[in-house]
N, C-alpha and C. Protein backbone atom coordinates (compact mmCIF):
# COMPACT_ATOMS: atom_id res chain seq x y z
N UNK A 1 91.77 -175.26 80.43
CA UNK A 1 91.25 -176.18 81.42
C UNK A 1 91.49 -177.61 80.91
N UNK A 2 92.17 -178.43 81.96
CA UNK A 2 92.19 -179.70 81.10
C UNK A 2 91.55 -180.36 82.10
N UNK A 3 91.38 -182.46 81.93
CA UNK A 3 90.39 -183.01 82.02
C UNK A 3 90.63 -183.43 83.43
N UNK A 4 91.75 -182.59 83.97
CA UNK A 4 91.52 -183.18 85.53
C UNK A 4 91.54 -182.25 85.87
N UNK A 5 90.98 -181.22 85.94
CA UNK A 5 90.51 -179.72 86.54
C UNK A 5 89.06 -180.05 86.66
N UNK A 6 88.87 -180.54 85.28
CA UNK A 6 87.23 -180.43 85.18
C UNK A 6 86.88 -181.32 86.13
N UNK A 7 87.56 -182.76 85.91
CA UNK A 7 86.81 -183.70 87.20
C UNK A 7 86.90 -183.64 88.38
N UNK A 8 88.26 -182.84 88.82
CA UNK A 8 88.16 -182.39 90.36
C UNK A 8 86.67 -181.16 90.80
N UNK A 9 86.84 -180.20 90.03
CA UNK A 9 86.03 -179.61 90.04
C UNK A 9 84.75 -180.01 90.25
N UNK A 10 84.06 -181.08 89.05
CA UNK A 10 82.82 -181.72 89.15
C UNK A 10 82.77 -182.34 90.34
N UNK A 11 83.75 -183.25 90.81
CA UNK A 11 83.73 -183.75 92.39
C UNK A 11 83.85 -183.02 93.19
N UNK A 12 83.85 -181.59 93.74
CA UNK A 12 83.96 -180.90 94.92
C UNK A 12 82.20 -180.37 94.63
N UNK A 13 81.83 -179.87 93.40
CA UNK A 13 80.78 -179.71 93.12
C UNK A 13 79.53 -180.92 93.55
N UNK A 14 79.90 -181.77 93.29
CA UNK A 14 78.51 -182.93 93.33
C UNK A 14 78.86 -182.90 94.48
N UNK A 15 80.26 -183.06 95.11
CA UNK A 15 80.13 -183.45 96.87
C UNK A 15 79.08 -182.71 97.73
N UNK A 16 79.43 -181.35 97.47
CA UNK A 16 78.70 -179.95 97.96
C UNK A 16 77.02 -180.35 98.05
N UNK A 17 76.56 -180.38 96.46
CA UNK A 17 75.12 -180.73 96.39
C UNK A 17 75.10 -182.07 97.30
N UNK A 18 75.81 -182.90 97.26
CA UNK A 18 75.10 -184.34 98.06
C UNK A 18 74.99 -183.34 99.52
N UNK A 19 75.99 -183.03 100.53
CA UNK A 19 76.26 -182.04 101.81
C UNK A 19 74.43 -181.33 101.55
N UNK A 20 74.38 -180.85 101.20
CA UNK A 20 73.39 -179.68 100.72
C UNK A 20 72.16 -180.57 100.84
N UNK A 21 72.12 -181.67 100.04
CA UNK A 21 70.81 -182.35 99.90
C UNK A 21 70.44 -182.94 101.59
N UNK A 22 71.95 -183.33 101.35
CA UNK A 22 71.47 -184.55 103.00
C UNK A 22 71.03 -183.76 104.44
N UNK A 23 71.46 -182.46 104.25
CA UNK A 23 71.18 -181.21 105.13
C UNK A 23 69.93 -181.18 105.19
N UNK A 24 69.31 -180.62 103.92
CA UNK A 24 67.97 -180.53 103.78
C UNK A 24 66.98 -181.44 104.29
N UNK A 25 67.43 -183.04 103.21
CA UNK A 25 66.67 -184.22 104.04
C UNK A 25 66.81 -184.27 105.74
N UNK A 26 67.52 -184.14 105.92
CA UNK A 26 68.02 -184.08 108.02
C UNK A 26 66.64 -183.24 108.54
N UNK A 27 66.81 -182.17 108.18
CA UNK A 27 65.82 -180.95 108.70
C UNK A 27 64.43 -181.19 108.61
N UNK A 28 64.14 -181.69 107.47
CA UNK A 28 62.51 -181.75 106.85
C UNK A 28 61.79 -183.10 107.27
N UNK A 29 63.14 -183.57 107.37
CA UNK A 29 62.41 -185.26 107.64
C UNK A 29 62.34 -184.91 109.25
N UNK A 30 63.32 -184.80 109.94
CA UNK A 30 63.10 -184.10 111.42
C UNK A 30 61.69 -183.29 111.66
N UNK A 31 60.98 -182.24 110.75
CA UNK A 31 60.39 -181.86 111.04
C UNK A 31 58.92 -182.67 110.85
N UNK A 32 58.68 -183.57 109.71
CA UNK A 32 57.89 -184.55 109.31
C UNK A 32 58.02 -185.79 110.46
N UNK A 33 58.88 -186.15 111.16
CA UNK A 33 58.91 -187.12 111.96
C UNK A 33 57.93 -186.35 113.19
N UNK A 34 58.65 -185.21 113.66
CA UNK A 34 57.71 -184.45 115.01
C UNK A 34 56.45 -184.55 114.61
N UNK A 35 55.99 -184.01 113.30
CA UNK A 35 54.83 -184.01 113.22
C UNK A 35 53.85 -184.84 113.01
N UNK A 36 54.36 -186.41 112.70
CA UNK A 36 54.45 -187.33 112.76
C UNK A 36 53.65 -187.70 114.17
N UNK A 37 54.70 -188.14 115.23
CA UNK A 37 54.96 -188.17 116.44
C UNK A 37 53.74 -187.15 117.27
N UNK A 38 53.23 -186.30 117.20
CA UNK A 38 52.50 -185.28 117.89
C UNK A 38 51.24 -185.76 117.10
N UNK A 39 50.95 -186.30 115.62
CA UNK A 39 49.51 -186.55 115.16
C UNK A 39 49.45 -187.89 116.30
N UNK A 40 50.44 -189.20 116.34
CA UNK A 40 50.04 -190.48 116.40
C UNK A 40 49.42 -189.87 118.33
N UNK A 41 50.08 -189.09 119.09
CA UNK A 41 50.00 -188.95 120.41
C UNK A 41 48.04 -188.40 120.73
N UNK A 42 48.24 -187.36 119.94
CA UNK A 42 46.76 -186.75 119.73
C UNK A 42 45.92 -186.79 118.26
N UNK A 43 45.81 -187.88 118.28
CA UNK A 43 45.24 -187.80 116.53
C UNK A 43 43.49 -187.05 116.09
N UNK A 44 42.82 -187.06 117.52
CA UNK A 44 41.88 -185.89 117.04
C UNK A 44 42.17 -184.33 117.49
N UNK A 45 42.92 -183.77 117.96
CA UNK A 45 43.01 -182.75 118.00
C UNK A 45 44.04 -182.10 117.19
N UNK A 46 45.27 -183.07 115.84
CA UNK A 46 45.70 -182.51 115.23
C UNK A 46 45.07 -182.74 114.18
N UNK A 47 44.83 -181.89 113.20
CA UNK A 47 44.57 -181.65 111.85
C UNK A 47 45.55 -181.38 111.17
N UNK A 48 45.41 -182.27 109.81
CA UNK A 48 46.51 -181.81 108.55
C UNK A 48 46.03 -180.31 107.95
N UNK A 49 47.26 -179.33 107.88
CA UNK A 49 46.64 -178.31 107.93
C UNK A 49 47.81 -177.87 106.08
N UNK A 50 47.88 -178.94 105.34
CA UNK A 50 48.34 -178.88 103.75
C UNK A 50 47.00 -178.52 103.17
């Protein structure tokens, strides 16, 4: 293995995890925004339920 295997490699790798992370953040923050959004609309009838 020489040293531009490894760094291509490491760059398809970190690319992947960034893809992967920003996926995750998309979804969770999406789901934290709704829930968000549905406390500010009805704020006594939702309860934090953590």
């Amino acid at each position: 293995m020489d040293w531009t295997f490894f760094w291509k490699l490491m760059l398809i790798v970190m690319l992947g995890l960034f893809a992967l992370m920003a996926i995750a953040g998309t979804i969770f923050g999406a789901f934290d925004i709704r829930r968000l959004m549905a406390h500010l609309r009805n704020p006594d009838e939702n309860t934090d339920r953590e």
